[in-house]
C-alpha atoms as a PDB file:
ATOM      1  CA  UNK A   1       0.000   0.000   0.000  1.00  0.00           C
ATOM      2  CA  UNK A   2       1.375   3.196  -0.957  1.00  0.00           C
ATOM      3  CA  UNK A   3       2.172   5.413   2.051  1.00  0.00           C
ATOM      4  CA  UNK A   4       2.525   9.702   1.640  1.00  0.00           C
ATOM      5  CA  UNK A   5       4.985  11.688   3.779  1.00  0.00           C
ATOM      6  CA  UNK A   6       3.135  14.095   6.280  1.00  0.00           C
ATOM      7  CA  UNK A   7       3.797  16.163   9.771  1.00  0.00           C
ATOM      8  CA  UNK A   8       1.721  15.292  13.012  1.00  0.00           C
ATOM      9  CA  UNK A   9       2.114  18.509  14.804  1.00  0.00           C
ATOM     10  CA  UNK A  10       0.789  18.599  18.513  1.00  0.00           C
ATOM     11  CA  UNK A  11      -0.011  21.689  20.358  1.00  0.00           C
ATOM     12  CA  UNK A  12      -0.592  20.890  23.955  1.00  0.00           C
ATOM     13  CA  UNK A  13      -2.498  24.497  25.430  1.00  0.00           C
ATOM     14  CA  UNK A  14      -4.294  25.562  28.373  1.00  0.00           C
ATOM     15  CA  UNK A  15      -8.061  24.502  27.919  1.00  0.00           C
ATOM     16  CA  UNK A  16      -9.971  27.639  27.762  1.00  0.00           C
ATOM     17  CA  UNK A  17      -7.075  28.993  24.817  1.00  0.00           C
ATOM     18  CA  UNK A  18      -8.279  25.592  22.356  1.00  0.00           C
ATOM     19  CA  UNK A  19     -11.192  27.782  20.655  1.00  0.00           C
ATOM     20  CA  UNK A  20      -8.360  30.783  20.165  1.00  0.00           C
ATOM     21  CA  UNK A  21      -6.523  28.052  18.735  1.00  0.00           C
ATOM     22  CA  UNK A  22      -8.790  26.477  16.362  1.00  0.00           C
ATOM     23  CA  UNK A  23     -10.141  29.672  15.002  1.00  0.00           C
ATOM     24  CA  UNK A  24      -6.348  30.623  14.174  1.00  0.00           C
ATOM     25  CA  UNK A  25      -5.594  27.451  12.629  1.00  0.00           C
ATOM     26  CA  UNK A  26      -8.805  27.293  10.032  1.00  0.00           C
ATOM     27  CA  UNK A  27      -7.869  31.161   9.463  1.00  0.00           C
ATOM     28  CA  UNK A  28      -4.476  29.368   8.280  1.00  0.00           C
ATOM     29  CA  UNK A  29      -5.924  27.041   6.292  1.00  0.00           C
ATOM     30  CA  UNK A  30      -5.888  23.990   8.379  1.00  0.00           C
ATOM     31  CA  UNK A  31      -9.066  21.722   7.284  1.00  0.00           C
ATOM     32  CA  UNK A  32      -8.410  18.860  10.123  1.00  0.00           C
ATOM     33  CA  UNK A  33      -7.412  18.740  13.664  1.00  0.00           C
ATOM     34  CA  UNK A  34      -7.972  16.448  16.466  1.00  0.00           C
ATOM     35  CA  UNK A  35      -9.020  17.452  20.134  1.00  0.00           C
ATOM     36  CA  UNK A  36      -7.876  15.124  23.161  1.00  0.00           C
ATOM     37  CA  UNK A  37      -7.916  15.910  26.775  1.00  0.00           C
ATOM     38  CA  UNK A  38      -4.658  16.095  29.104  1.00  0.00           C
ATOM     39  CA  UNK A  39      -5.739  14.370  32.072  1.00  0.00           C
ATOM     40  CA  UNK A  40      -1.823  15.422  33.345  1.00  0.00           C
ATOM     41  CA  UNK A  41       1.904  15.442  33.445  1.00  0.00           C
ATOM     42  CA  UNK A  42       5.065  16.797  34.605  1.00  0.00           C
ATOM     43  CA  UNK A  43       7.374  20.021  33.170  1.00  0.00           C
ATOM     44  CA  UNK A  44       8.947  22.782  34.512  1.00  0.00           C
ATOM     45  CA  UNK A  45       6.552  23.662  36.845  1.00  0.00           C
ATOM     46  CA  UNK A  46       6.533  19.877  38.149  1.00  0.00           C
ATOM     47  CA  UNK A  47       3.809  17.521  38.048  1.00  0.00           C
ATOM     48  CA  UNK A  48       0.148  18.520  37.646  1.00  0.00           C
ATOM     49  CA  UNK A  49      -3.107  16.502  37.049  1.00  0.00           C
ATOM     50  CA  UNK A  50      -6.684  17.500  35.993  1.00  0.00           C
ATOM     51  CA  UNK A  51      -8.460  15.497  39.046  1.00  0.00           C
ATOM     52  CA  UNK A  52     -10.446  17.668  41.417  1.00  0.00           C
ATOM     53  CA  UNK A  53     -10.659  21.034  38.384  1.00  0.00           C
ATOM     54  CA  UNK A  54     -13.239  22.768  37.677  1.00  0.00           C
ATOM     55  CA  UNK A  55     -14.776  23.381  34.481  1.00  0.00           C
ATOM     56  CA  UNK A  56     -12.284  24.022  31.247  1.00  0.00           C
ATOM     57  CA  UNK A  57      -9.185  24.456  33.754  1.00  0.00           C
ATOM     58  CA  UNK A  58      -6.233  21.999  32.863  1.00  0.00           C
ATOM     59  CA  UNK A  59      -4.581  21.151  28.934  1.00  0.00           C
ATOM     60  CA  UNK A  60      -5.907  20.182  25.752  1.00  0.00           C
ATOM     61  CA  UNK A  61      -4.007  18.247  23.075  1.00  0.00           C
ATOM     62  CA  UNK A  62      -4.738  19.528  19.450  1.00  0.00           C
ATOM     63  CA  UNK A  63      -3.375  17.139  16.815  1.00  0.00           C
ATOM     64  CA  UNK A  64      -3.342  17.985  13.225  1.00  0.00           C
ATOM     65  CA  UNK A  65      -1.753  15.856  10.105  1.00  0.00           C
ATOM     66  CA  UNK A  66      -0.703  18.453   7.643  1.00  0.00           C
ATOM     67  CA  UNK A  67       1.547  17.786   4.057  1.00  0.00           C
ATOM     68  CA  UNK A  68       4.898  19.299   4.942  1.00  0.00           C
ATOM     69  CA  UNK A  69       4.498  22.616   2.371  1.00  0.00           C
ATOM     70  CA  UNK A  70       1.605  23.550   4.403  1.00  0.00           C
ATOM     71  CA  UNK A  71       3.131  23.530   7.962  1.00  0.00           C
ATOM     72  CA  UNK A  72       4.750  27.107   8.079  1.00  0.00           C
ATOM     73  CA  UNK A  73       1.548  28.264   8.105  1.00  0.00           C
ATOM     74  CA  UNK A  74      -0.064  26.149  10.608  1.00  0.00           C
ATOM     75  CA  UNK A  75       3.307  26.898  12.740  1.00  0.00           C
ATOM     76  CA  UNK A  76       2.872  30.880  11.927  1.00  0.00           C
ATOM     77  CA  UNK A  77      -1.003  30.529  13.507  1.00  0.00           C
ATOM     78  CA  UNK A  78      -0.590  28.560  16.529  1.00  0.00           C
ATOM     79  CA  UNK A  79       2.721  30.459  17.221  1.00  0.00           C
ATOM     80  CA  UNK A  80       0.237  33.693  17.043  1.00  0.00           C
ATOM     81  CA  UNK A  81      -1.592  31.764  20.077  1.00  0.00           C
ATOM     82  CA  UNK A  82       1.064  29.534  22.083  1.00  0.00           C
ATOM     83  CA  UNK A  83       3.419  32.301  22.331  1.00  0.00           C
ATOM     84  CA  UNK A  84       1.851  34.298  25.476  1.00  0.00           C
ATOM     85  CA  UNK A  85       0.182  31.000  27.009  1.00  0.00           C
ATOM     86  CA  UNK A  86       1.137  27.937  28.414  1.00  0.00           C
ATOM     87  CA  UNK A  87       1.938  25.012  25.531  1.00  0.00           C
ATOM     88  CA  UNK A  88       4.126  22.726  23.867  1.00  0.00           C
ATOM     89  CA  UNK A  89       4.486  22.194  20.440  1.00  0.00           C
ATOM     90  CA  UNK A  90       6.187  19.421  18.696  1.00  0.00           C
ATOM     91  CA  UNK A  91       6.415  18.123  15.117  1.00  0.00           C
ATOM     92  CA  UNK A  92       7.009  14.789  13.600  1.00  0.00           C
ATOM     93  CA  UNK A  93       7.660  13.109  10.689  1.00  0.00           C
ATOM     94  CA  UNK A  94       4.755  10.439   9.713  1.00  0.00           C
ATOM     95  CA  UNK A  95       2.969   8.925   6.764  1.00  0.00           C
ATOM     96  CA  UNK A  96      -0.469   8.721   5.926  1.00  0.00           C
ATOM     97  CA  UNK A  97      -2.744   6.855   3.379  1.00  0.00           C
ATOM     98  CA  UNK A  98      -5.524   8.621   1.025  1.00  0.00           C
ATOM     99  CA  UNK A  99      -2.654  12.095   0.969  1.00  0.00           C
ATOM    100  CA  UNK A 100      -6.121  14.067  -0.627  1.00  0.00           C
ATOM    101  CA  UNK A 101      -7.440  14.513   2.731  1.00  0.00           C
ATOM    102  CA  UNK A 102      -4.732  16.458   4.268  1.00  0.00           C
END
């Protein structure tokens, strides 16, 4: 089966910045992105976990599978967002099947 080359690029952001987010990376252009919770972790600020929060408090995970001539953009946008907030992003090399959706 024949495999594409593609970019996962994860944004990990404080909860109530994901819509922020979002909007900024469809204003770029991105068509797909997936949403998962962060139920917790550990960085520079040592280990935190979602139990016992209230509403939107803790992280969000937004995952999107872009073709590598689009990712300055999607960099440029959540850059625009991730720069005065809490977040992580990271990029990765991947492949995907049916390229036409990304």
């Amino acid at each position: 089966m024949q495999t594409h080359k593609a970019k996962r690029v994860e944004i990990i952001i404080e909860a109530p910045m994901e819509g922020r987010l979002t909007d900024a990376l469809k204003k770029a252009g991105v068509t797909g992105f997936t949403i998962l919770p962060v139920l917790g972790g550990s960085g520079r600020s040592g280990h935190w976990t979602r139990e016992g929060q209230v509403g939107r408090a803790g992280m969000v995970a937004v995952i999107c599978l872009i073709r590598p001539d689009r990712m300055d953009a999607l960099l440029q946008a959540a850059f625009t967002v991730v720069e005065r907030h809490i977040g992580v992003v990271s990029i990765t090399d991947c492949e995907v099947l049916r390229a036409e959706r990304f």
